[in-house]
Protein backbone atom coordinates (compact mmCIF):
# COMPACT_ATOMS: atom_id res chain seq x y z
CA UNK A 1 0.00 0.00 0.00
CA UNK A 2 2.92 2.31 0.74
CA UNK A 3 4.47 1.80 -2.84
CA UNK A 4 0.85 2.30 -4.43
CA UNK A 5 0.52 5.70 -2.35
CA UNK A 6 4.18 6.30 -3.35
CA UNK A 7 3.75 5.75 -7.12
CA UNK A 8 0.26 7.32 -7.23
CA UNK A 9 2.07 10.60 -5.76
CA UNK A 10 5.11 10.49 -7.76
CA UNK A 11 6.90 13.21 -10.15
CA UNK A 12 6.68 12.48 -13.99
CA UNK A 13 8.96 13.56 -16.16
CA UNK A 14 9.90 13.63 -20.23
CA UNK A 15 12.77 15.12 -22.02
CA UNK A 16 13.42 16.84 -18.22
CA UNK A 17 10.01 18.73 -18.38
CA UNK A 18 7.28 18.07 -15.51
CA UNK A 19 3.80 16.09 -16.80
CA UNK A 20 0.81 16.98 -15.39
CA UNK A 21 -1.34 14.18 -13.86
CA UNK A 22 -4.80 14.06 -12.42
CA UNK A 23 -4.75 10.21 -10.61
CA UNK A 24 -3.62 9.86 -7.74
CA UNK A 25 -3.92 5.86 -8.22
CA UNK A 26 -0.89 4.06 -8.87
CA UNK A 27 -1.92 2.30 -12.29
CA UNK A 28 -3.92 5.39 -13.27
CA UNK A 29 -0.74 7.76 -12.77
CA UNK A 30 1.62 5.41 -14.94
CA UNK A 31 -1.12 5.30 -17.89
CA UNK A 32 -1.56 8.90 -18.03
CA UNK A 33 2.44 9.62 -18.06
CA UNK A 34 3.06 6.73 -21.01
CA UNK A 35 -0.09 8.23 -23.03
CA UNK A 36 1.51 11.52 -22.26
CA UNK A 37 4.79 10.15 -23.71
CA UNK A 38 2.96 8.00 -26.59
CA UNK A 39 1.62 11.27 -27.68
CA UNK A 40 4.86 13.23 -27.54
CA UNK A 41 6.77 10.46 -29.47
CA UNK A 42 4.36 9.71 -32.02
CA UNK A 43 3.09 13.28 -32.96
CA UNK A 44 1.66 11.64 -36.43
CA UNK A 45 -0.63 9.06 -34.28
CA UNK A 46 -3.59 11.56 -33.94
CA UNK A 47 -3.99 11.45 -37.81
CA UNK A 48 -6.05 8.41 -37.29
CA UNK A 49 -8.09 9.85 -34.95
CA UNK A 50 -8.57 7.77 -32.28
CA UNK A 51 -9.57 4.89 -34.06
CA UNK A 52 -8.73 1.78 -33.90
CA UNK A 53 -8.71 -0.93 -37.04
CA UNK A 54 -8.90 -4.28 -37.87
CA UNK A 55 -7.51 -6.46 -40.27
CA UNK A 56 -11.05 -7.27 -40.87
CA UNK A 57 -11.88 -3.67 -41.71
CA UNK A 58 -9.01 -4.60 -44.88
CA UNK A 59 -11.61 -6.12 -47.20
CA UNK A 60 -14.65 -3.20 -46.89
CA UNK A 61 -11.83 -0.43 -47.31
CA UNK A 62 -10.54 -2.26 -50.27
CA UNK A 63 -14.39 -2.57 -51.54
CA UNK A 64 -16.17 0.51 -50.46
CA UNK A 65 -19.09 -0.34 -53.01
CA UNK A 66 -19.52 -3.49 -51.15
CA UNK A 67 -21.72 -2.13 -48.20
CA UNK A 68 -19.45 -2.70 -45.50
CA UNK A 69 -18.61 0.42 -44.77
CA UNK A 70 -20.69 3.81 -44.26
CA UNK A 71 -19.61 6.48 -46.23
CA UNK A 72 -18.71 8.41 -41.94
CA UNK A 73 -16.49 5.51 -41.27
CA UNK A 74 -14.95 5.39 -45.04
CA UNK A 75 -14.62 9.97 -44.77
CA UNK A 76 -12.28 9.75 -41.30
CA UNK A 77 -9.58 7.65 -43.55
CA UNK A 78 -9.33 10.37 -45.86
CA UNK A 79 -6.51 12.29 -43.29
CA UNK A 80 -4.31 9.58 -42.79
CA UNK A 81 -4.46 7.94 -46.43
CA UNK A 82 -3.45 10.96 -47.97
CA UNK A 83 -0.27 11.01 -45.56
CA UNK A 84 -0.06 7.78 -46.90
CA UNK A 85 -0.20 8.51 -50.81
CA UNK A 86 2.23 11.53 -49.94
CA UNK A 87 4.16 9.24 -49.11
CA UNK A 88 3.92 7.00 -52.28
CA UNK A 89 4.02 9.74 -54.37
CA UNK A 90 7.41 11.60 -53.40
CA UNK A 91 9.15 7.88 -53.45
CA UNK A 92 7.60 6.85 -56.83
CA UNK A 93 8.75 10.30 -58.02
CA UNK A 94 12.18 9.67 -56.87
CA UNK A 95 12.33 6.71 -58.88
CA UNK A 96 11.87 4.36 -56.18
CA UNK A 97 9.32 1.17 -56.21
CA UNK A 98 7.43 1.22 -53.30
CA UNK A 99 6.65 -1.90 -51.37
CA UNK A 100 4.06 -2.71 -48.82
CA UNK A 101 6.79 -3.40 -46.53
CA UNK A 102 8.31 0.61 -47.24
CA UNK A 103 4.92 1.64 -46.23
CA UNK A 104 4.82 -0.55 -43.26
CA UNK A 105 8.16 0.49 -41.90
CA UNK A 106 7.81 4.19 -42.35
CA UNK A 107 4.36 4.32 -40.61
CA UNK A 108 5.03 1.94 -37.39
CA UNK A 109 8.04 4.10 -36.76
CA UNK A 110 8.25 7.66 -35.51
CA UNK A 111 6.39 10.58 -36.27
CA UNK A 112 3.39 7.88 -36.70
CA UNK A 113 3.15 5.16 -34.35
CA UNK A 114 0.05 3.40 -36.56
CA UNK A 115 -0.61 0.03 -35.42
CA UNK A 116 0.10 -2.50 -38.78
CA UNK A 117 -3.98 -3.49 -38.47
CA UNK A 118 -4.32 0.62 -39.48
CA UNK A 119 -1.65 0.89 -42.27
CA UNK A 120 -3.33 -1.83 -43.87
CA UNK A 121 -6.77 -0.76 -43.99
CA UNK A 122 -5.84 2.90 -44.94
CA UNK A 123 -3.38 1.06 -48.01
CA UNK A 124 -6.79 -0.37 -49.16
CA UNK A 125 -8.83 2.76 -48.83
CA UNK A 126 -6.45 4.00 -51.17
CA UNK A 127 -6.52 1.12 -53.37
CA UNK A 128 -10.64 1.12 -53.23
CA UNK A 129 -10.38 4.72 -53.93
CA UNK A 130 -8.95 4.04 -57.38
CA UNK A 131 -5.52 5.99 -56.27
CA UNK A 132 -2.90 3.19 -56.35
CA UNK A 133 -2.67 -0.11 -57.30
CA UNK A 134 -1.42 -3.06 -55.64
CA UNK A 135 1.13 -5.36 -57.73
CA UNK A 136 1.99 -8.70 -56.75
CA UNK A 137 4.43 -10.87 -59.66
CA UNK A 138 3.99 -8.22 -62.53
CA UNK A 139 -0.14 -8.55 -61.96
CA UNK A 140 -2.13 -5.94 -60.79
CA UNK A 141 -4.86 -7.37 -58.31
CA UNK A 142 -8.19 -6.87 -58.17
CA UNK A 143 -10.09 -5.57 -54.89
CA UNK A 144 -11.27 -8.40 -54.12
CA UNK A 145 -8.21 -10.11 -54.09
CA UNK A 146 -6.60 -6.89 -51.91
CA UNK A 147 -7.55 -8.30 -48.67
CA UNK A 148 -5.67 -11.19 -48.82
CA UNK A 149 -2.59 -10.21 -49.94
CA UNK A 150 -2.62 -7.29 -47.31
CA UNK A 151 -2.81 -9.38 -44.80
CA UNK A 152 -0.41 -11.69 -45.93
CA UNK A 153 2.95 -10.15 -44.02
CA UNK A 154 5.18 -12.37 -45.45
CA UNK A 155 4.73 -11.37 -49.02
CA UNK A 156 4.74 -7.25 -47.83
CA UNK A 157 8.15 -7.02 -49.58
CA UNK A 158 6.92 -8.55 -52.76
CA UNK A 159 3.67 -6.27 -52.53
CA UNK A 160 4.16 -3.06 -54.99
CA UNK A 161 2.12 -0.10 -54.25
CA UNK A 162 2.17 3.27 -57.03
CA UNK A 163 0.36 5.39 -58.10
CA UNK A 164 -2.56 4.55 -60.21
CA UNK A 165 -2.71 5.90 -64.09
CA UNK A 166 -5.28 8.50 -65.15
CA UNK A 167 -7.65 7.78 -68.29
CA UNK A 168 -9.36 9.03 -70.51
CA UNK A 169 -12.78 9.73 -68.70
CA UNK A 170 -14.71 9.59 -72.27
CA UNK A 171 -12.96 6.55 -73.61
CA UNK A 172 -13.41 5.00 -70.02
CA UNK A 173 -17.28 5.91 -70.07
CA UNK A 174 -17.59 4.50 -73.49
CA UNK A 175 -16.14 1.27 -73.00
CA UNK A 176 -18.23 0.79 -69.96
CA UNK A 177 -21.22 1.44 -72.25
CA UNK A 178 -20.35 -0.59 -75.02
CA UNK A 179 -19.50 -3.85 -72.64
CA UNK A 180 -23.05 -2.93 -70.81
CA UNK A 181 -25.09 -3.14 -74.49
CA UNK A 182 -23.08 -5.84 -76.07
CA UNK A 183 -22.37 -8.44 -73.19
CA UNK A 184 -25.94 -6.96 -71.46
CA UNK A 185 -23.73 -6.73 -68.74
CA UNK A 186 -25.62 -3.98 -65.91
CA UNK A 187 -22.81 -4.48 -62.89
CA UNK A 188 -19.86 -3.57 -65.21
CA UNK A 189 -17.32 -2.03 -62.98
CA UNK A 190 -16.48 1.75 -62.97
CA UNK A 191 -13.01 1.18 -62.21
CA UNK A 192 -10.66 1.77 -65.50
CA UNK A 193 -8.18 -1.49 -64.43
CA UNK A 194 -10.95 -3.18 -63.36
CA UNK A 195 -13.27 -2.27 -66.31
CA UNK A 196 -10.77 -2.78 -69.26
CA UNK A 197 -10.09 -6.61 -67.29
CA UNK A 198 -13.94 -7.39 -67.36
CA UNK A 199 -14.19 -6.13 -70.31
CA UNK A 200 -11.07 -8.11 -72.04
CA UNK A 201 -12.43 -11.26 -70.22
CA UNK A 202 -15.80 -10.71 -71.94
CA UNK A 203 -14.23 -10.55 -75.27
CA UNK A 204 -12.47 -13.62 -74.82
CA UNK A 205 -14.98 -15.81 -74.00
CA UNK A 206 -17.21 -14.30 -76.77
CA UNK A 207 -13.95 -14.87 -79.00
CA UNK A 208 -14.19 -18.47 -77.53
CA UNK A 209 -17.58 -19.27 -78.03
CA UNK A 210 -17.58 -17.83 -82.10
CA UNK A 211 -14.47 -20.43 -82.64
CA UNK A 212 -16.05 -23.04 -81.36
CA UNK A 213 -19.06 -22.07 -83.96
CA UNK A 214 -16.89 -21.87 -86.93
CA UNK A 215 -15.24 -24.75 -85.95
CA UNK A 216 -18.58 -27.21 -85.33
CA UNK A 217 -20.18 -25.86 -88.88
């Protein structure tokens, strides 16, 4: 009882400055000096704001069409993610390829602090966003294949994240309406990648199925 009344009255100091506490209980005391010194090391943490994620928040952040996230919850990753594509940006302008890994390293270290459950799901905002891709052996993945690979750790240095391409709105909008009347196809996807590999797929199996009618008459 004498070392609780001891600790929960006890000095705290960082850097030689004195930190204010309210508690005068032991535990209480030593919480509120660490989150005072959490804070003060990891300046960068408050860009999440407060929140905590989870590695299954990965697959709705990678999806946000999906439903599993509100558009409130999807809105407070906007802060952090574009630290994040900052980030991506000046490397892949300095002519460096940018792994999963880089991403993961820079953001559990100082100025951030970010828990590797949050880099994760704000990487797939980004990705569900239609800002960057994820590359994994020379193919870029779709969404729903983002997920996995995310959480795969092992494979974080094999992961490459850049930025993603612009296109041509019109010839984007087009396509999407010419797969939608030809294939009668209404859940074409809006994404360019992901449109031009529906799309593509569609062909070919069209292409397929007009062989195999030459070939049988």
């Amino acid at each position: 009882q004498r070392l609780r009344d001891a600790v929960g009255q006890a000095e705290l100091v960082i850097n030689a400055a004195d930190v204010l506490a309210d508690s005068n209980d032991a535990l209480g005391r030593v919480i509120e000096g660490f989150q005072e010194l959490v804070s003060r090391t990891y300046i960068q943490l408050k860009l999440l704001g407060d929140v905590s994620y989870t590695e299954q928040q990965v697959a709705a952040a990678a999806n946000p069409d999906s439903g599993l996230v509100d558009a409130e919850a999807f809105s407070k990753l906007d802060q952090p993610a574009q630290e994040v594509l900052s980030t991506i940006l000046r490397k892949d302008s300095q002519g460096e390829q940018v792994t999963m890994k880089t991403i993961v390293d820079t953001f559990q270290a100082k100025p951030y602090g970010w828990a590797l459950a949050s880099i994760e799901v704000v990487v797939a905002s980004l990705i569900g966003s239609s800002k960057i891709t994820l590359t994994v052996d020379g193919n870029i993945l779709k969404r729903s294949e983002v997920a996995a690979a995310l959480r795969n750790t092992q494979k974080h240095g094999h992961e490459i994240l850049a930025p993603k391409k612009i296109f041509d709105e019109r010839k984007v909008a087009g396509f999407r309406k010419f797969v939608t009347d030809f294939f009668d196809d209404g859940n074409a996807p809006k994404d360019p990648l992901e449109l031009a590999r529906h799309g593509a797929d569609k062909l070919r199996g069209k292409l397929e199925q007009l062989n195999a009618t030459v070939n049988g008459s």
